[in-house]
Protein backbone atom coordinates (compact mmCIF):
# COMPACT_ATOMS: atom_id res chain seq x y z
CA UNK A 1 27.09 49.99 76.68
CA UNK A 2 26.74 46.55 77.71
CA UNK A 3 29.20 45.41 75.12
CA UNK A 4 31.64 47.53 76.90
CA UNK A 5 30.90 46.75 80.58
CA UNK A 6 30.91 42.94 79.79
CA UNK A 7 34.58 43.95 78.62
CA UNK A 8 35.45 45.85 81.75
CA UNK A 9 34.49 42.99 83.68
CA UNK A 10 36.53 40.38 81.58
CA UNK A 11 39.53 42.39 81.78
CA UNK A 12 39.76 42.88 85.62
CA UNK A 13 38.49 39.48 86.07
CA UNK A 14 42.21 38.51 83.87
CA UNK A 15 44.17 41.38 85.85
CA UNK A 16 42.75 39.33 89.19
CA UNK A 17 43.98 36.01 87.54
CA UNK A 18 47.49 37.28 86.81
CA UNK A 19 47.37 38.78 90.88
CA UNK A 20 46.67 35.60 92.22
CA UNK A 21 49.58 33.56 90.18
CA UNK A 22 52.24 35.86 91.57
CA UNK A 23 53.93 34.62 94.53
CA UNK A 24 53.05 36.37 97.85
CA UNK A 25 55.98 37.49 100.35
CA UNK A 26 55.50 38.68 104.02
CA UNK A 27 55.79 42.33 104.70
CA UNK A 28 59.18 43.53 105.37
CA UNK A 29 59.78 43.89 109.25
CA UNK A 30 61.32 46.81 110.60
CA UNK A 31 63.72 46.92 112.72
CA UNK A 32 62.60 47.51 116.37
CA UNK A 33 64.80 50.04 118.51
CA UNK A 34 64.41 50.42 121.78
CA UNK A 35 62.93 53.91 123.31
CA UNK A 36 64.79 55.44 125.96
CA UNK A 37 64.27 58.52 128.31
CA UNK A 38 65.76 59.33 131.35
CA UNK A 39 63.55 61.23 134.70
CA UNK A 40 65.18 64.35 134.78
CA UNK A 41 65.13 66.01 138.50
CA UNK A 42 65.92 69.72 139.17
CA UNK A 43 69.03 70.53 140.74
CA UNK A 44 71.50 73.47 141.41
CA UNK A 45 74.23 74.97 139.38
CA UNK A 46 77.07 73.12 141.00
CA UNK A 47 76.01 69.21 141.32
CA UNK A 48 79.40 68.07 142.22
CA UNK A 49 83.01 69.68 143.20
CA UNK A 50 86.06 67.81 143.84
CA UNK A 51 89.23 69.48 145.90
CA UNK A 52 92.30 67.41 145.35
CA UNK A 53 91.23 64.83 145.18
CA UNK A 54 93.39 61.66 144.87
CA UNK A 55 90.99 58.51 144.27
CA UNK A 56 92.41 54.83 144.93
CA UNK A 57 91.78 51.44 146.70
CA UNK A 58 92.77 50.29 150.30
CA UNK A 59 93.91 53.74 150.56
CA UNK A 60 96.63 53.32 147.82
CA UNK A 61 96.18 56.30 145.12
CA UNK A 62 95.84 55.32 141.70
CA UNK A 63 94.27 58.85 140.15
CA UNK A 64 94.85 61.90 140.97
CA UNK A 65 91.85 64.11 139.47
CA UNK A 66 92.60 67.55 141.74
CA UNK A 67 89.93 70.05 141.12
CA UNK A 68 86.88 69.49 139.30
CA UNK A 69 83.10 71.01 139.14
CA UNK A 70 80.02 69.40 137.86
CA UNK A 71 76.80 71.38 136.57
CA UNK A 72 73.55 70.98 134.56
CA UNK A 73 75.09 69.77 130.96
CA UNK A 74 78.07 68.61 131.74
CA UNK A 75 79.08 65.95 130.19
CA UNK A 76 82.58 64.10 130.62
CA UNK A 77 84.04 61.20 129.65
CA UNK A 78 86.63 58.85 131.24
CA UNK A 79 88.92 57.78 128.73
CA UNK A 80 92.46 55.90 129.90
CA UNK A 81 94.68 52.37 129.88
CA UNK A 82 92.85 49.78 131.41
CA UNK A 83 93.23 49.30 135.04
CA UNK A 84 94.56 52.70 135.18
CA UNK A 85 92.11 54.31 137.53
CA UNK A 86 89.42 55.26 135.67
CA UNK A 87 86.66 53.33 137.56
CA UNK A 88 88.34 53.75 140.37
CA UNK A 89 87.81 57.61 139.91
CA UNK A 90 83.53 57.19 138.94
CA UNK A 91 83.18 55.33 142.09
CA UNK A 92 84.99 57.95 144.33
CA UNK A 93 82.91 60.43 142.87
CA UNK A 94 79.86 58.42 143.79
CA UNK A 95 80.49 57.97 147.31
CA UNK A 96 81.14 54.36 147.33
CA UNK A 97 84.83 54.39 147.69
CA UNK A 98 86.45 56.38 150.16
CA UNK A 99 89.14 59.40 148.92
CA UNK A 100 92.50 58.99 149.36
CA UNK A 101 93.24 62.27 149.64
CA UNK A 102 90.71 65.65 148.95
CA UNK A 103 86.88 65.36 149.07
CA UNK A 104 83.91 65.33 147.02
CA UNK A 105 81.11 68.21 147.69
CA UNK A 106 77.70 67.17 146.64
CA UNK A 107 75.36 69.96 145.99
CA UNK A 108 72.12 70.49 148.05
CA UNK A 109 69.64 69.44 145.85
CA UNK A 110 71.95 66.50 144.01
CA UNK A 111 70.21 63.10 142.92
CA UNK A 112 72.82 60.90 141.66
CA UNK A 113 72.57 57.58 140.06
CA UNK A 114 75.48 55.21 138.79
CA UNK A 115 75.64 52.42 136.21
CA UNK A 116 77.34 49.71 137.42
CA UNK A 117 79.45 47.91 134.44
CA UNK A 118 78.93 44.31 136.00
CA UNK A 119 75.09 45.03 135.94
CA UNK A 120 75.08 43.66 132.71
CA UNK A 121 77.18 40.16 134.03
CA UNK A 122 74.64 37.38 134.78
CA UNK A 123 74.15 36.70 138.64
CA UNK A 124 76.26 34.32 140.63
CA UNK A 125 73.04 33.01 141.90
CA UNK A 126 69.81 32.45 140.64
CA UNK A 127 66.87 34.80 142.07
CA UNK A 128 64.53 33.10 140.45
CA UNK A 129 63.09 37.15 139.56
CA UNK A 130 61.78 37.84 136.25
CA UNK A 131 62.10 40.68 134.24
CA UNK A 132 59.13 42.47 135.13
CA UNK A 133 59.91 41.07 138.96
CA UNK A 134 63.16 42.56 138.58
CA UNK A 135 62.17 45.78 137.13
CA UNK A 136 59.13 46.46 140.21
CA UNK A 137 61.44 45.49 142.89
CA UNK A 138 62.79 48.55 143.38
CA UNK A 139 60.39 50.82 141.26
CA UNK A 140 56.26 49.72 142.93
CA UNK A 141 54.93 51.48 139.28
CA UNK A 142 52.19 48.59 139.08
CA UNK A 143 52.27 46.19 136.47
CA UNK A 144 50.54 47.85 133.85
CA UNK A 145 53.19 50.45 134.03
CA UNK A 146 56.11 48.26 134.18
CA UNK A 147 54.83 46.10 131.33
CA UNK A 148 54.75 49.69 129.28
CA UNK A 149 58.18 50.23 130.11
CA UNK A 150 59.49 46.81 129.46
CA UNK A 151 57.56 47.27 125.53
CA UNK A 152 59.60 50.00 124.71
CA UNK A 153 62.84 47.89 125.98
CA UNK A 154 61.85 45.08 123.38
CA UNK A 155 60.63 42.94 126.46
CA UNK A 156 57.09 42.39 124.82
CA UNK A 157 54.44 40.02 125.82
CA UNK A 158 54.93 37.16 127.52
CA UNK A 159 58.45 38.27 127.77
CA UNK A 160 58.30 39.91 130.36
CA UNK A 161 57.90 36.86 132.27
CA UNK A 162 61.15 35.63 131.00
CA UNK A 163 63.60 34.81 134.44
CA UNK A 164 66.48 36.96 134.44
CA UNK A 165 68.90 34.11 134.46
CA UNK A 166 68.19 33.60 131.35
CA UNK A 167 68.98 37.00 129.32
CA UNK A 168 71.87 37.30 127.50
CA UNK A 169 74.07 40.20 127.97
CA UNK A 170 72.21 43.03 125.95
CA UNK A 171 69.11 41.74 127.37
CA UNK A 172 70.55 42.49 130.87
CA UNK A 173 71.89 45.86 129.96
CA UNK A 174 68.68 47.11 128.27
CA UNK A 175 66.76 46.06 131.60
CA UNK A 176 69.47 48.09 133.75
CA UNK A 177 69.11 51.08 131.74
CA UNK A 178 65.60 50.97 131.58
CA UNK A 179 65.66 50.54 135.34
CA UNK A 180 68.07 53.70 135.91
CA UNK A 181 66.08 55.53 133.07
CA UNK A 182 62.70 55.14 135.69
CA UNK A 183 64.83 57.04 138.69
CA UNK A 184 64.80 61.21 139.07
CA UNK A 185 67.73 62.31 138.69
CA UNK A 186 70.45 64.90 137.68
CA UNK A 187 73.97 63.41 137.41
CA UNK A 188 74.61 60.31 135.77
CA UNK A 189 77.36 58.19 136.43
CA UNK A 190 78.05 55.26 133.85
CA UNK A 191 80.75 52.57 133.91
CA UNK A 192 81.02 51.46 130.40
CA UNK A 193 77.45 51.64 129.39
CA UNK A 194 77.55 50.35 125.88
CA UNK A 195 78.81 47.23 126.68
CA UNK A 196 77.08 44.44 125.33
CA UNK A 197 74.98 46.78 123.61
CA UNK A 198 73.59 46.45 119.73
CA UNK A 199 74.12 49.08 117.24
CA UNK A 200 70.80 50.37 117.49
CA UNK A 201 70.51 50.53 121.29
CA UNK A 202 73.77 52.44 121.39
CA UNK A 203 72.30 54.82 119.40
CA UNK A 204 69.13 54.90 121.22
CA UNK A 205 71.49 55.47 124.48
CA UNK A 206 73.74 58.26 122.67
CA UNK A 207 70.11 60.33 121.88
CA UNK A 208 68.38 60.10 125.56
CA UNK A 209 72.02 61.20 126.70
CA UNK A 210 72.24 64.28 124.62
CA UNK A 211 68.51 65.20 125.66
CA UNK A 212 69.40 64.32 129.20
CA UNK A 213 69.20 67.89 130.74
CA UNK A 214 71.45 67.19 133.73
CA UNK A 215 75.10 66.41 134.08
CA UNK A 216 76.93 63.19 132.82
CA UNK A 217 80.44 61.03 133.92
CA UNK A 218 81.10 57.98 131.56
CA UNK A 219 83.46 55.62 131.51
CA UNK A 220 83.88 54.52 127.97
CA UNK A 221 86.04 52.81 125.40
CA UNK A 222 83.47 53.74 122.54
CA UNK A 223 85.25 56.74 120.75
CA UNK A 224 82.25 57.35 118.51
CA UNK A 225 79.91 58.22 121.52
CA UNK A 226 82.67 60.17 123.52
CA UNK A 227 82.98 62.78 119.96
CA UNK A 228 79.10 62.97 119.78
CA UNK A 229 77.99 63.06 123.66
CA UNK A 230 81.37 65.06 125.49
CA UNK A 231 81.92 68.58 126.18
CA UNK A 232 85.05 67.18 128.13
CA UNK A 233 87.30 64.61 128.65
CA UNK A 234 89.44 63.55 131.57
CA UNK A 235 92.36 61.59 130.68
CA UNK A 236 93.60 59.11 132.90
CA UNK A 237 97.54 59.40 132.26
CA UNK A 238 100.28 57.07 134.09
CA UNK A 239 102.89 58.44 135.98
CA UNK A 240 106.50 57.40 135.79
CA UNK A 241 105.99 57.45 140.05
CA UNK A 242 103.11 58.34 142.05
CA UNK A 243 99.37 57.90 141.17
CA UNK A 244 98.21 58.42 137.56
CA UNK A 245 97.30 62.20 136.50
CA UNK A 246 94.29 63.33 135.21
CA UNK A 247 94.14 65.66 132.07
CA UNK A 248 91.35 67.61 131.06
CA UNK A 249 90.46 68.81 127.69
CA UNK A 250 87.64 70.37 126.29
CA UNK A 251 85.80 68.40 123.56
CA UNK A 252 85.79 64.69 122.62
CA UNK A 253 88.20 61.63 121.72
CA UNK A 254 89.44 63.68 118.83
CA UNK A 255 90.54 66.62 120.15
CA UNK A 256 92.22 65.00 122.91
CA UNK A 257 94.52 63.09 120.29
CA UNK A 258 94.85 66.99 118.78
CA UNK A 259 95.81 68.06 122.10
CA UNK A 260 98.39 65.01 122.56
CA UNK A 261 99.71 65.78 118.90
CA UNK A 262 100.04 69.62 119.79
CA UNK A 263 102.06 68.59 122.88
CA UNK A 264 104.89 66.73 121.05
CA UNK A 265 107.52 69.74 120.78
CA UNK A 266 108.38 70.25 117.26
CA UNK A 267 111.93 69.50 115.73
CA UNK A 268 114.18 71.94 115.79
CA UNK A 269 114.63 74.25 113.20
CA UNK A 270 117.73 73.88 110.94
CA UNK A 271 120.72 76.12 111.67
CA UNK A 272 120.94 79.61 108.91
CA UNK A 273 124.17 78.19 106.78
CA UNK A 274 126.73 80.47 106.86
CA UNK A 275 127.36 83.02 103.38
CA UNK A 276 129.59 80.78 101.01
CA UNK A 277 130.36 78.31 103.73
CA UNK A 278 131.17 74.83 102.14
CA UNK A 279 128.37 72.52 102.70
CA UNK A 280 128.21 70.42 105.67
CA UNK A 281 129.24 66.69 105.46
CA UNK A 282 126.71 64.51 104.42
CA UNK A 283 125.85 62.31 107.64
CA UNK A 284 125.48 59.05 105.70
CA UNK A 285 125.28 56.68 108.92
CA UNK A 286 122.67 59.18 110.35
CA UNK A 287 120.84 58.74 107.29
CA UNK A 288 120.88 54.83 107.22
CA UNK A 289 119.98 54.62 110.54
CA UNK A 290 116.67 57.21 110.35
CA UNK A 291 115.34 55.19 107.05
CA UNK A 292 116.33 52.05 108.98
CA UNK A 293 114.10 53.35 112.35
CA UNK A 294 111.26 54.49 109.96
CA UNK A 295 111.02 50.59 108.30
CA UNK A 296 110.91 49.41 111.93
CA UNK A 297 107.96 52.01 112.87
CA UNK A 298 106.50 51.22 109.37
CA UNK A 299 106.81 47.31 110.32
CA UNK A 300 104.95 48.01 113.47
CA UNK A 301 102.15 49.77 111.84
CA UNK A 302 101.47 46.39 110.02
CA UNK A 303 102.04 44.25 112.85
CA UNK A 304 99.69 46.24 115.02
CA UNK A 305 97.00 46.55 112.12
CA UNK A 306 96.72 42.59 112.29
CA UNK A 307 96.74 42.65 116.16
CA UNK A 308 93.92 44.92 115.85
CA UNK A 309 91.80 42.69 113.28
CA UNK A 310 92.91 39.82 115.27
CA UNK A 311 91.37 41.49 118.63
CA UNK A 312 88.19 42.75 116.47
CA UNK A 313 87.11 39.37 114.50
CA UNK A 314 87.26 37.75 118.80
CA UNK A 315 85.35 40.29 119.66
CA UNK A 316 82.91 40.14 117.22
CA UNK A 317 82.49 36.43 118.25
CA UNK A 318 82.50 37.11 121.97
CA UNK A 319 79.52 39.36 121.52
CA UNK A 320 77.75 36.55 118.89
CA UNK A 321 77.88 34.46 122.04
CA UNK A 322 76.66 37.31 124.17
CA UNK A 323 73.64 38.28 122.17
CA UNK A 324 73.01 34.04 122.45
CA UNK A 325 70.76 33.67 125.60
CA UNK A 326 71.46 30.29 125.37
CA UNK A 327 75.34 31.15 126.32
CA UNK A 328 73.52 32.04 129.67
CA UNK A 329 71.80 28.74 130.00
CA UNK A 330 75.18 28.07 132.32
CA UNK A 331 75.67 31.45 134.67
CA UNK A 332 79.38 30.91 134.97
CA UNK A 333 79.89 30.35 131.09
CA UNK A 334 77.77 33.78 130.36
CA UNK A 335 80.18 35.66 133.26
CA UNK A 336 83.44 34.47 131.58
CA UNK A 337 82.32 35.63 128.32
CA UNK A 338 81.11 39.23 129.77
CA UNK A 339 84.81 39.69 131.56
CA UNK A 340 86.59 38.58 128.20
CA UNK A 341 84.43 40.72 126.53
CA UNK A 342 85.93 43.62 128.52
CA UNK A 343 88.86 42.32 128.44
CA UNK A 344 88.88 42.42 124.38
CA UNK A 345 87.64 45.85 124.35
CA UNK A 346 90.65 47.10 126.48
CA UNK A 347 92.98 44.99 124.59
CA UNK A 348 91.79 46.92 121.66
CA UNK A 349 91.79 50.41 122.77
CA UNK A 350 95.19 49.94 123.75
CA UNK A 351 95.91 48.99 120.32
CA UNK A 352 94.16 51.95 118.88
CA UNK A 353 96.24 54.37 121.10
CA UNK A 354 99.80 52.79 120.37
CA UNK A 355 98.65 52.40 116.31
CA UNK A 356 97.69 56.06 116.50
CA UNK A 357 101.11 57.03 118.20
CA UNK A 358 103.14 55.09 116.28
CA UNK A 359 100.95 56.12 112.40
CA UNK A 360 101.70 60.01 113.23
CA UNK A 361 105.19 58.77 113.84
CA UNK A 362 105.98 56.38 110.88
C-alpha cells in the first residue's frame, strides 16, 4: 500500500511538472454588447393621425404624406432619395416644423420622443459636461443610478467621467440612446438611428425596438433593420411637379421592391398568328438594337457594382475614423467626418436602388 501511494504521488507530482511547462494564455474576452430598454408609457389606441398633410420648409412642400394613423405597435419606416423629404416629414410629425398644408392630431394621453440624427455629431462648442454630467442633466436619477445605466452602455468606471468632447461617434450615439431609452414614452421618432453604430449595438437597438410595446417612425437607410423591425413603410417618391408623394406598403424594404416590381405593367402579349399565314418578317434592326440596349444595361450593372464597392471600402474608412475618439480630439474634424459619413450612406442607397432597377432590367 505504501508502494503504491508513493507511486500516486510521483505520478501527479510529473503530471504537475508537465502543467507548469505549458505556456499560459489569458482567458478569451467576450465581446461586450450593450443592454438596451426603452420606458414604455401607456397610451391610447390612436397616438397620432395626420389629415393631408403636406410637410415642407419655409412653407415650401416637399412631402406630401395625406392620411395617416399611428397606434400601439406600429412600426414604420421612412425609406426615400436623400434630401427628398423624409426628415422633413419625422419632424412635422413631431411638432417642430410647422405643416404646410393638413395637421397632425396627437392623442390625449401621447408621450413622444424623437432622435435627433445630429445627436450623434460632436458639439460646436465645448460644454465641458461629462458623460455622466450629460446623462443627469436632464434625467436627476442620482449618480448611483446613472453610473448603472452608463455600465450597461459600455461607459464603465472611470469612464464615465470621460468629457463628452471627447467621444467618438458611436460613443455619442450610445449615450443619446441611452438617454432617450431613460424617458416614458409611447411613440418613437428616430432620424437615422444606426448611424455610427457597431454591429453589435445595432443589434442591441433592433431587439429593444421589437420589444418596444408602443409605436415607432424611423428614418433609415439600413435595409436589414427596416425587413426585421417594419410592419410598414412609407416611401418618399419624387414627383415630376409638385411635392414628393408618399407610398405606403405593408411590410419591409423587400416587399416594397415586390410592390415596385408588381407595378411595372407587363409586356404585351404576342398577337394569335393567323391559320397558315406566312411568317412575319424577321425585324433584324429591332433585334440588333434590343441585344445592343441589353449590353449597355449589362455594362451599367458592372459600372454601378464598382461604384458601389468604391462607396462601401470609403465608408468603411469613414467609420474607422469615427469609432477613433482621437478623430474627435479636433470638434470640427469629427463633424466633417459624421456629415460625410451620411453623405456616403446616401450615396450608397442610391446606388442600391438604381443597381436593383437596372439588375431586374438587364
Amino acid at each position: 500500500r505504501r508502494y503504491k501511494a508513493g507511486q500516486r504521488s510521483r505520478e501527479a507530482r510529473g503530471r504537475q511538472t508537465k502543467l507548469d511547462r505549458l505556456e499560459r494564455v489569458p482567458r478569451p474576452v467576450e465581446d461586450a454588447r450593450p443592454r438596451l430598454r426603452f420606458t414604455p408609457s401607456p397610451g391610447s389606441q390612436v397616438l397620432l393621425r395626420a389629415t393631408e398633410l403636406v410637410a415642407g420648409r419655409e412653407r415650401r412642400a416637399i412631402a406630401a404624406l395625406g392620411r395617416a394613423v399611428l397606434g400601439p405597435g406600429d412600426r414604420v419606416a421612412i425609406v426615400g432619395p436623400n434630401g427628398g423629404g423624409k426628415s422633413t416629414l419625422l419632424h412635422t410629425l413631431a411638432g417642430e416644423l410647422e405643416p404646410v398644408a393638413g395637421t397632425v392630431t396627437r392623442g390625449a394621453r401621447l408621450r413622444m420622443r424623437l432622435h435627433r440624427q445630429e445627436e450623434a455629431q460632436p458639439d460646436e462648442e465645448d460644454t465641458g459636461r461629462t458623460v455622466l454630467d450629460e446623462l443627469l442633466a436632464d434625467h436627476p436619477i442620482g449618480e448611483e443610478r446613472g453610473r448603472t445605466v452608463l455600465g450597461s452602455l459600455l461607459f464603465s468606471g472611470d469612464e464615465v467621467f470621460t468629457p463628452v468632447a471627447t467621444l467618438s461617434g458611436g460613443e455619442r450615439a450610445r449615450l443619446a440612446l441611452g438617454r432617450l431609452a431613460l424617458d416614458p414614452s409611447n411613440l418613437l421618432l428616430l432620424d437615422e438611428p444606426t448611424n455610427h453604430l457597431d454591429i453589435p449595438a445595432q443589434e442591441v437597438l433592433e431587439e429593444a425596438l421589437l420589444g418596444y410595446p408602443g409605436a415607432v417612425v424611423l428614418v433609415s437607410h439600413d435595409r436589414a433593420l427596416i425587413d426585421a423591425l417594419a410592419t410598414r413603410v412609407w416611401s418618399v417618391e419624387p414627383q415630376p411637379d409638385g411635392p414628393a408623394a408618399v407610398r405606403e406598403v405593408l411590410g419591409g424594404y423587400s416587399d416594397l421592391l415586390r410592390a415596385r416590381r408588381a407595378a411595372v405593367p407587363p409586356p404585351p402579349p404576342p398577337a394569335p398568328a393567323a391559320r397558315r399565314a406566312a411568317p412575319p418578317p424577321v425585324d433584324a434592326v429591332g433585334q440588333r438594337r434590343e441585344r445592343a440596349q441589353g449590353r449597355v444595361r449589362a455594362a451599367e450593372v458592372r459600372r454601378l457594382e464598382g461604384d458601389i464597392a468604391g462607396v462601401e471600402a470609403e465608408l468603411a474608412e469613414v467609420r474607422r475614423l469615427l469609432a477613433d475618439p482621437s478623430t474627435f480630439a479636433d470638434p470640427a474634424v469629427g463633424a466633417e467626418a459624421g456629415r460625410e459619413h451620411d453623405r456616403l450612406v446616401g450615396a450608397l442607397d442610391e446606388l442600391y436602388e438604381r443597381w436593383s432597377e437596372m439588375a431586374d432590367s438587364a
